[in-house]
C-alpha atoms as a PDB file:
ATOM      1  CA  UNK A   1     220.568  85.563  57.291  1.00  0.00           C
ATOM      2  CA  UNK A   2     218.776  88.268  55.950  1.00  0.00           C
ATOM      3  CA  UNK A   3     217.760  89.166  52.200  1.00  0.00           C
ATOM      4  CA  UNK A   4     220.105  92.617  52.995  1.00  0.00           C
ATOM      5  CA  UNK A   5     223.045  90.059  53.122  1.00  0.00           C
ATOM      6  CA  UNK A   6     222.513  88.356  50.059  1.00  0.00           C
ATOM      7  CA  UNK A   7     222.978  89.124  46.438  1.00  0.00           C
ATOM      8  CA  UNK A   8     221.502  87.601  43.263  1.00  0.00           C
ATOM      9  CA  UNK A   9     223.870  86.708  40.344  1.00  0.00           C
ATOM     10  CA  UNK A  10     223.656  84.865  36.783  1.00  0.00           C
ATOM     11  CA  UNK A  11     225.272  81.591  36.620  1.00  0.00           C
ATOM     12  CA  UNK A  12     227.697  81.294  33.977  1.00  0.00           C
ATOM     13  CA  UNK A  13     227.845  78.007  31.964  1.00  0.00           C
ATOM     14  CA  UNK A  14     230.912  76.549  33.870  1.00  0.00           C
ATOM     15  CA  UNK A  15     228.866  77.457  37.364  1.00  0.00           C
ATOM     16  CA  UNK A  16     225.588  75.445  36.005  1.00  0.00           C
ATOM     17  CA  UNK A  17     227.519  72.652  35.313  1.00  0.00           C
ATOM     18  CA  UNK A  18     229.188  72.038  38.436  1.00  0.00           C
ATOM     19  CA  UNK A  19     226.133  73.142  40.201  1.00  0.00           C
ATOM     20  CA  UNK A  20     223.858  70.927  38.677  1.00  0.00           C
ATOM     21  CA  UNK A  21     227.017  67.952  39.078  1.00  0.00           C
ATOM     22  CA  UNK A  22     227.011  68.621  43.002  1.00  0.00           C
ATOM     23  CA  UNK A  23     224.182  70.520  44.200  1.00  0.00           C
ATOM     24  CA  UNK A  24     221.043  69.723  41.774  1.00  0.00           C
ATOM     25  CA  UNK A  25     221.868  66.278  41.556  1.00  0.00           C
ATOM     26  CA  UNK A  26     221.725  66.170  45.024  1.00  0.00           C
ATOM     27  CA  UNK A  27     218.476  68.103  45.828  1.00  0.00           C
ATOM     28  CA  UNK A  28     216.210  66.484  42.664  1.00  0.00           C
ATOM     29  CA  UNK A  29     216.075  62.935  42.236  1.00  0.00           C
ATOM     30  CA  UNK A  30     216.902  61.119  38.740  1.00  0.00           C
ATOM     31  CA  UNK A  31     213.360  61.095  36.984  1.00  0.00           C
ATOM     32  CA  UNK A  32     212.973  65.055  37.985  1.00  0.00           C
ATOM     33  CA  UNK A  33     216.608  66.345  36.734  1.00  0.00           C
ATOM     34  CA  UNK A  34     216.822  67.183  33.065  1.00  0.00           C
ATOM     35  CA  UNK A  35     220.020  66.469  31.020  1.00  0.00           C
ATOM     36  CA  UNK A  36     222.493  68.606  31.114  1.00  0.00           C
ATOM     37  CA  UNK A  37     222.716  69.540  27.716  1.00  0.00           C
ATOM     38  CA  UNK A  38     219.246  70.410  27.898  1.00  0.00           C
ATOM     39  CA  UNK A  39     219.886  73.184  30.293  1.00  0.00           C
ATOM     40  CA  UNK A  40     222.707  74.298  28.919  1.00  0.00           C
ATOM     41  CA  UNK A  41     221.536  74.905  25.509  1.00  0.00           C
ATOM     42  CA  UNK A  42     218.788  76.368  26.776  1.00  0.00           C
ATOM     43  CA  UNK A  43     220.904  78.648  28.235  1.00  0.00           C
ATOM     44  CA  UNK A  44     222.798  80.011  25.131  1.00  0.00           C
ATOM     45  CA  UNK A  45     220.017  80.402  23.254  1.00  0.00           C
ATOM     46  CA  UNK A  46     218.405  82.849  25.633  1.00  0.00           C
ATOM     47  CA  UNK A  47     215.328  80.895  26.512  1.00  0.00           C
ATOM     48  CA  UNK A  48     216.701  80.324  30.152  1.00  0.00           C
ATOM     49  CA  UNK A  49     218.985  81.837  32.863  1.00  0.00           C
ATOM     50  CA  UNK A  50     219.838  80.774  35.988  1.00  0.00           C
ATOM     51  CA  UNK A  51     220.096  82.881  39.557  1.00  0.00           C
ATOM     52  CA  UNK A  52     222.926  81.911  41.876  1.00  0.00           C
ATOM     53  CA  UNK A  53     222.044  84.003  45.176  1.00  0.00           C
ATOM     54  CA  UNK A  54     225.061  84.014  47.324  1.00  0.00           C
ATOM     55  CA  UNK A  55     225.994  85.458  51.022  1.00  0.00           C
ATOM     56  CA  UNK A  56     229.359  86.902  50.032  1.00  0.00           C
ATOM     57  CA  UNK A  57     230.911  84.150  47.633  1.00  0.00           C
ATOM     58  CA  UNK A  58     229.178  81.247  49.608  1.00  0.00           C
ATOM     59  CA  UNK A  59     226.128  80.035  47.011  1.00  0.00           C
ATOM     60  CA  UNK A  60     223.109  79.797  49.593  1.00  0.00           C
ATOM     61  CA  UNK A  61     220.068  79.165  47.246  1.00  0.00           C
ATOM     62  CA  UNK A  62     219.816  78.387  43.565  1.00  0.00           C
ATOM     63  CA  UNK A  63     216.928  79.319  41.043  1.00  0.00           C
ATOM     64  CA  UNK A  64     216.898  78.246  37.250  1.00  0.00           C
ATOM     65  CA  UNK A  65     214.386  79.763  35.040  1.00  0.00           C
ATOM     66  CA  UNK A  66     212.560  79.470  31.429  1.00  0.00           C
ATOM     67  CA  UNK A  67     211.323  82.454  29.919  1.00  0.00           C
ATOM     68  CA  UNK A  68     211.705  82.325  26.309  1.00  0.00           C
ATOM     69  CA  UNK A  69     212.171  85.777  24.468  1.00  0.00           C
ATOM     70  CA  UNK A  70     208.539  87.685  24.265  1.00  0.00           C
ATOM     71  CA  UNK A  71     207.343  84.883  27.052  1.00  0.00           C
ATOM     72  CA  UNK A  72     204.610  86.772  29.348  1.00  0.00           C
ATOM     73  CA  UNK A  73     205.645  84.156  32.125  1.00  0.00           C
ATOM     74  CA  UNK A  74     208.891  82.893  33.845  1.00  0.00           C
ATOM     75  CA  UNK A  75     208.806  79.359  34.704  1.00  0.00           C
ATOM     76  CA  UNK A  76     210.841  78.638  38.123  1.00  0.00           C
ATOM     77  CA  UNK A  77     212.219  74.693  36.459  1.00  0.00           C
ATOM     78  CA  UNK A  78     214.429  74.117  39.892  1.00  0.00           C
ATOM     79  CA  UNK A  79     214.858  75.843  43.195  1.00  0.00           C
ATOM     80  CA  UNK A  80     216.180  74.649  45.974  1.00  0.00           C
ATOM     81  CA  UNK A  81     218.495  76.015  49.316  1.00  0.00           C
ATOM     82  CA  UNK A  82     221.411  74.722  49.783  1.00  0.00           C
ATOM     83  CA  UNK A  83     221.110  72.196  52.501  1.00  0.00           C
ATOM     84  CA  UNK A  84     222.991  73.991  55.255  1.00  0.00           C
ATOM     85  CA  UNK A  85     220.643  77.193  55.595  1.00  0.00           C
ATOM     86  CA  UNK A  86     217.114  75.547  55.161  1.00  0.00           C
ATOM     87  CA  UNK A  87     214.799  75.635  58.228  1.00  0.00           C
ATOM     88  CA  UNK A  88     215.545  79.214  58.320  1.00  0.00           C
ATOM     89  CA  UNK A  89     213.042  81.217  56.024  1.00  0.00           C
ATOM     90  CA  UNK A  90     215.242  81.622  53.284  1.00  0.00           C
ATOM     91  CA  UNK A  91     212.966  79.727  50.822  1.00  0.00           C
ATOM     92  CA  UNK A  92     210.072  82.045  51.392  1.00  0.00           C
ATOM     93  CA  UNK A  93     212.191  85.040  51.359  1.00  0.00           C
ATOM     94  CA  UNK A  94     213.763  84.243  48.163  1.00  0.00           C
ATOM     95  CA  UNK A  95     210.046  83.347  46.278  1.00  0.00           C
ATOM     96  CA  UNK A  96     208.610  86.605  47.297  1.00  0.00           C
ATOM     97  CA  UNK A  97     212.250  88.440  45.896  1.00  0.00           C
ATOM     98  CA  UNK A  98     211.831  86.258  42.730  1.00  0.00           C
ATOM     99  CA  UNK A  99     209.211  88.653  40.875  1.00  0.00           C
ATOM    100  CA  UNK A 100     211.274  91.645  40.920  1.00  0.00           C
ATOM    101  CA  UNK A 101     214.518  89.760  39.262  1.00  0.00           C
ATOM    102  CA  UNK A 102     211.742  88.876  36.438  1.00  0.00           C
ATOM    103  CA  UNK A 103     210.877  92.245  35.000  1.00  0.00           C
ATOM    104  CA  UNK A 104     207.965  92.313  32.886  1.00  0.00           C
ATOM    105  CA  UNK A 105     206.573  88.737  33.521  1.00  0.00           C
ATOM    106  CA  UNK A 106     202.892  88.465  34.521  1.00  0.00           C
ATOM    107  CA  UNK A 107     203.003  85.463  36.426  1.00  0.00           C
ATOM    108  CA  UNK A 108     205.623  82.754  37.876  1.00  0.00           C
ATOM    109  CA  UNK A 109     205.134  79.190  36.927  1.00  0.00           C
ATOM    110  CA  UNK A 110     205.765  76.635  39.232  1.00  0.00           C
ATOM    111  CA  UNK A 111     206.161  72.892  39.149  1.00  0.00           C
ATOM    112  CA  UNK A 112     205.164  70.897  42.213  1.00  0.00           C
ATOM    113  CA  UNK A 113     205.346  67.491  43.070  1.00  0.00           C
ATOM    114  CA  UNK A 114     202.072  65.615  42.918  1.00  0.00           C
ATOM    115  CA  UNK A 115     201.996  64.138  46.212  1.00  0.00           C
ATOM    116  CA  UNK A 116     199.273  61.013  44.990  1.00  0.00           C
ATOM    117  CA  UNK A 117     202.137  60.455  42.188  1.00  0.00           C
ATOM    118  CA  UNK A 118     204.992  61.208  44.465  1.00  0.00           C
ATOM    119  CA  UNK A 119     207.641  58.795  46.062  1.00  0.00           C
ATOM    120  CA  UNK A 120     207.787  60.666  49.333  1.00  0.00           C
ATOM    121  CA  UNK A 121     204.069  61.986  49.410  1.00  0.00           C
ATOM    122  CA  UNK A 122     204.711  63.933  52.892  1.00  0.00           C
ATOM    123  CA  UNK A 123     207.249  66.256  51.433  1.00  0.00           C
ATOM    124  CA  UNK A 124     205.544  66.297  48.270  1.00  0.00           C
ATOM    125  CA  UNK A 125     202.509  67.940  50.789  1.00  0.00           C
ATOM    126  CA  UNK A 126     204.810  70.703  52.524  1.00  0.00           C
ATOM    127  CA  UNK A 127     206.183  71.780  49.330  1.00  0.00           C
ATOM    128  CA  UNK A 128     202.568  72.120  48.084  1.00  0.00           C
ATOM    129  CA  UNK A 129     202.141  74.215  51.051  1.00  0.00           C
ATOM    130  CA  UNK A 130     205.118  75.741  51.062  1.00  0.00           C
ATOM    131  CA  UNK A 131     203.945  77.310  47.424  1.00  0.00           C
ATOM    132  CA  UNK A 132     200.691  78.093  48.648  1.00  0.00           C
ATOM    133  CA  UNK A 133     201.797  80.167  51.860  1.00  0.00           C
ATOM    134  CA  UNK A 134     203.974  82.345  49.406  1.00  0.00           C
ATOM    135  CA  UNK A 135     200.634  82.677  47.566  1.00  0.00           C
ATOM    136  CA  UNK A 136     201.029  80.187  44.759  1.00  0.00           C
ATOM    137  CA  UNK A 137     197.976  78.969  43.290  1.00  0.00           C
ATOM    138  CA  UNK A 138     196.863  75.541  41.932  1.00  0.00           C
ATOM    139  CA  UNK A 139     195.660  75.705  38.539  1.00  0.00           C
ATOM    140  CA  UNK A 140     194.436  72.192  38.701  1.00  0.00           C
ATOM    141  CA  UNK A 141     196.236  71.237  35.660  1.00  0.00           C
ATOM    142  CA  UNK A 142     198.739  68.369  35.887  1.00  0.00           C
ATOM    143  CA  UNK A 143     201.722  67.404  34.032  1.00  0.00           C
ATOM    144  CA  UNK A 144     203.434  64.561  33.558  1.00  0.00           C
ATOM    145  CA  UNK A 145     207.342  64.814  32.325  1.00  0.00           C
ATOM    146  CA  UNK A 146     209.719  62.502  31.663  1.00  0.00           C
ATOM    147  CA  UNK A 147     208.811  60.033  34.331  1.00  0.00           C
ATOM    148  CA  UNK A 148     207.724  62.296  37.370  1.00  0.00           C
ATOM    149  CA  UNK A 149     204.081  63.678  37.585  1.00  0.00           C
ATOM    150  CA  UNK A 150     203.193  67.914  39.040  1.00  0.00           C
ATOM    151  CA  UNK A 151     200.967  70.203  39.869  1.00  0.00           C
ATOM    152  CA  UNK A 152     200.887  73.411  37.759  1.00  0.00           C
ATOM    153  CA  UNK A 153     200.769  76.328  40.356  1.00  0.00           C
ATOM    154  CA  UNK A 154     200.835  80.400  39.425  1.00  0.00           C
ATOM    155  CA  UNK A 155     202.554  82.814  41.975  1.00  0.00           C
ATOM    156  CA  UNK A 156     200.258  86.105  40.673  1.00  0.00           C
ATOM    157  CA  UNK A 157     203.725  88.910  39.429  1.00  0.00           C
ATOM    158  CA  UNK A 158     202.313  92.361  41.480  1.00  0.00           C
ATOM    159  CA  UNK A 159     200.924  95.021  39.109  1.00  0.00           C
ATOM    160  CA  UNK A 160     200.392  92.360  36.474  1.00  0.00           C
ATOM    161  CA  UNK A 161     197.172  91.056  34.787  1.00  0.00           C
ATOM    162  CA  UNK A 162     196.105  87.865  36.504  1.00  0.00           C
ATOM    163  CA  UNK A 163     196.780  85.004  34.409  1.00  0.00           C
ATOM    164  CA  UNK A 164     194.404  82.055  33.703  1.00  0.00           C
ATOM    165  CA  UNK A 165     195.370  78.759  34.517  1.00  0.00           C
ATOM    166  CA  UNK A 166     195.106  77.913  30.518  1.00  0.00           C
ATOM    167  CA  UNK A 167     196.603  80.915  29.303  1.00  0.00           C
ATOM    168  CA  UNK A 168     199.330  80.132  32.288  1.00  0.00           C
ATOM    169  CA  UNK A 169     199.502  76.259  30.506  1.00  0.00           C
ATOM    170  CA  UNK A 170     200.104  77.288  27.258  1.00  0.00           C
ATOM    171  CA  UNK A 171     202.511  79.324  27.514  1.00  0.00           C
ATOM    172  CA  UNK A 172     204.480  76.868  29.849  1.00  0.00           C
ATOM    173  CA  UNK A 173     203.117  73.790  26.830  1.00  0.00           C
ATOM    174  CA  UNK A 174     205.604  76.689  24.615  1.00  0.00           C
ATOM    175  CA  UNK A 175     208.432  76.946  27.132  1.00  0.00           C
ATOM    176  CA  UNK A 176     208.956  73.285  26.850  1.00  0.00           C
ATOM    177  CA  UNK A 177     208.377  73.157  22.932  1.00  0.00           C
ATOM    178  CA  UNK A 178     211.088  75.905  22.449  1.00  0.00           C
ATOM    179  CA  UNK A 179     213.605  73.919  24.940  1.00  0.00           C
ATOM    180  CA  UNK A 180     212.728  70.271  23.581  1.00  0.00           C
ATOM    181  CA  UNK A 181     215.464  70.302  21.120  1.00  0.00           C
ATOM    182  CA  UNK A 182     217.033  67.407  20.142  1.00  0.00           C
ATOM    183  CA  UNK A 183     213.927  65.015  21.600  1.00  0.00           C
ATOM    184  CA  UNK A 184     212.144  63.700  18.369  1.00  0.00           C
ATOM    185  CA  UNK A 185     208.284  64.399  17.589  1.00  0.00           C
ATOM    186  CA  UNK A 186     207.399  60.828  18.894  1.00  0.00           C
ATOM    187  CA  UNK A 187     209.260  60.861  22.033  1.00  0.00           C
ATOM    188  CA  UNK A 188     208.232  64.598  23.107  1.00  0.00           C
ATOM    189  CA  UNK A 189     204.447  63.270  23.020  1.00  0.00           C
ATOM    190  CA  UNK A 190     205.811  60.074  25.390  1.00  0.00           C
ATOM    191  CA  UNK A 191     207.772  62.297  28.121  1.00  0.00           C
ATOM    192  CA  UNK A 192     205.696  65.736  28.240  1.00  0.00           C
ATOM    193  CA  UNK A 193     202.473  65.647  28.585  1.00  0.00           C
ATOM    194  CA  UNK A 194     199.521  68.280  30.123  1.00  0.00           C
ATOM    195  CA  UNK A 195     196.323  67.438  31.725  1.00  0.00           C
ATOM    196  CA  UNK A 196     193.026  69.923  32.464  1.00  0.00           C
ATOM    197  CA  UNK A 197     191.616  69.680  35.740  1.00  0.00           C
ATOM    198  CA  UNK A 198     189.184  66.866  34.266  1.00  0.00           C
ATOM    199  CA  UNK A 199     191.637  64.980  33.022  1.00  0.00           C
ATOM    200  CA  UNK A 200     191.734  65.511  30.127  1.00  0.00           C
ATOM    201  CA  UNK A 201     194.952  65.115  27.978  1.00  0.00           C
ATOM    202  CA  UNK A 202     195.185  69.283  26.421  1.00  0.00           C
ATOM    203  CA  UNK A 203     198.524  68.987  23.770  1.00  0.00           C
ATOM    204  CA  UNK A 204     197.961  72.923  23.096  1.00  0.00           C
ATOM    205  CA  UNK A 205     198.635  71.797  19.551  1.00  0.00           C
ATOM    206  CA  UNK A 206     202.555  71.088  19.869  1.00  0.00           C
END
């Protein structure tokens, strides 16, 4: 399979539902997968899309983003090939196609496992490497949300203005504040949380 063969297309509501029913329930475990509803939302507000990338009407690969309107970032919240093409290159392919389906962001914002924190700390290491090989970098901020524990990486957008690994924490911190609705005051402060590289708890002033 080659990127020539594949196309990239925006999931409509009824295909994020039965993808994230099948396919993302599948590929994330329990404490990683958001509601639902949450998504969905999300999604018709406008603070969120999600990519479907397809090799003629056969979904191969799978992208959901959060880029509030006026965000300077895109944050990739779950991405994952389908199991039947891994092993192939498709993953890598697909992260370096990602900036140019994100016009005007400075910087993609990824998530990743923190292997100390992680059930299966091997794969939690690949996918660390995985991001770092497409030239992710690790911020050295952490997160914790809901009950699963990341690593804050940036994948640099080309032609853009680098962005700090605060700046690039912030603006994620306001990604999740626009998308939190319906979680009250005192339970967004229990299930999202941001650390500095010292360890320090940073709340951005949400």
């Amino acid at each position: 399979m080659t990127p020539a063969n594949l196309t990239w297309r925006r999931l409509t509501a009824d295909q994020l539902t039965r993808l994230y029913e099948t396919d993302l329930c599948r590929d994330f475990p329990a404490s990683e997968r958001k509601p639902l509803a949450m998504i969905l939302a999300a999604e018709a507000r406008g603070s969120a899309h999600s990519w479907g990338v397809f090799e003629g009407e056969n979904l191969a690969a799978y992208l959901l983003m959060v880029r509030p309107e006026g965000c300077p970032i895109s944050h990739l919240d779950y991405f994952a090939v389908l199991p039947d093409r891994r092993a192939g290159g498709l993953g890598a392919q697909l992260l370096a196609q990602l900036p140019a389906h994100e016009p005007g962001a400075r910087a993609i914002v990824i998530e990743a496992e923190w292997p100390e924190k992680a059930e299966d700390e091997a794969m939690a290491h690949r996918r660390l490497g995985f991001y770092a090989r497409a030239g992710a970098v690790d911020t050295g901020w952490t997160e914790h949300l809901f009950d699963a524990w990341f690593r804050v990486l940036v994948l640099p957008c080309p032609g853009q203005e680098p962005l700090s690994g605060e700046e690039a924490m912030h603006q994620l911190a306001l990604c999740y504040r626009e998308n939190r609705q319906g979680i009250a005051d005192a339970d967004w402060k229990k299930l999202v949380r941001f650390y500095r590289p010292d360890g320090t708890e940073e709340r951005f002033g949400l």
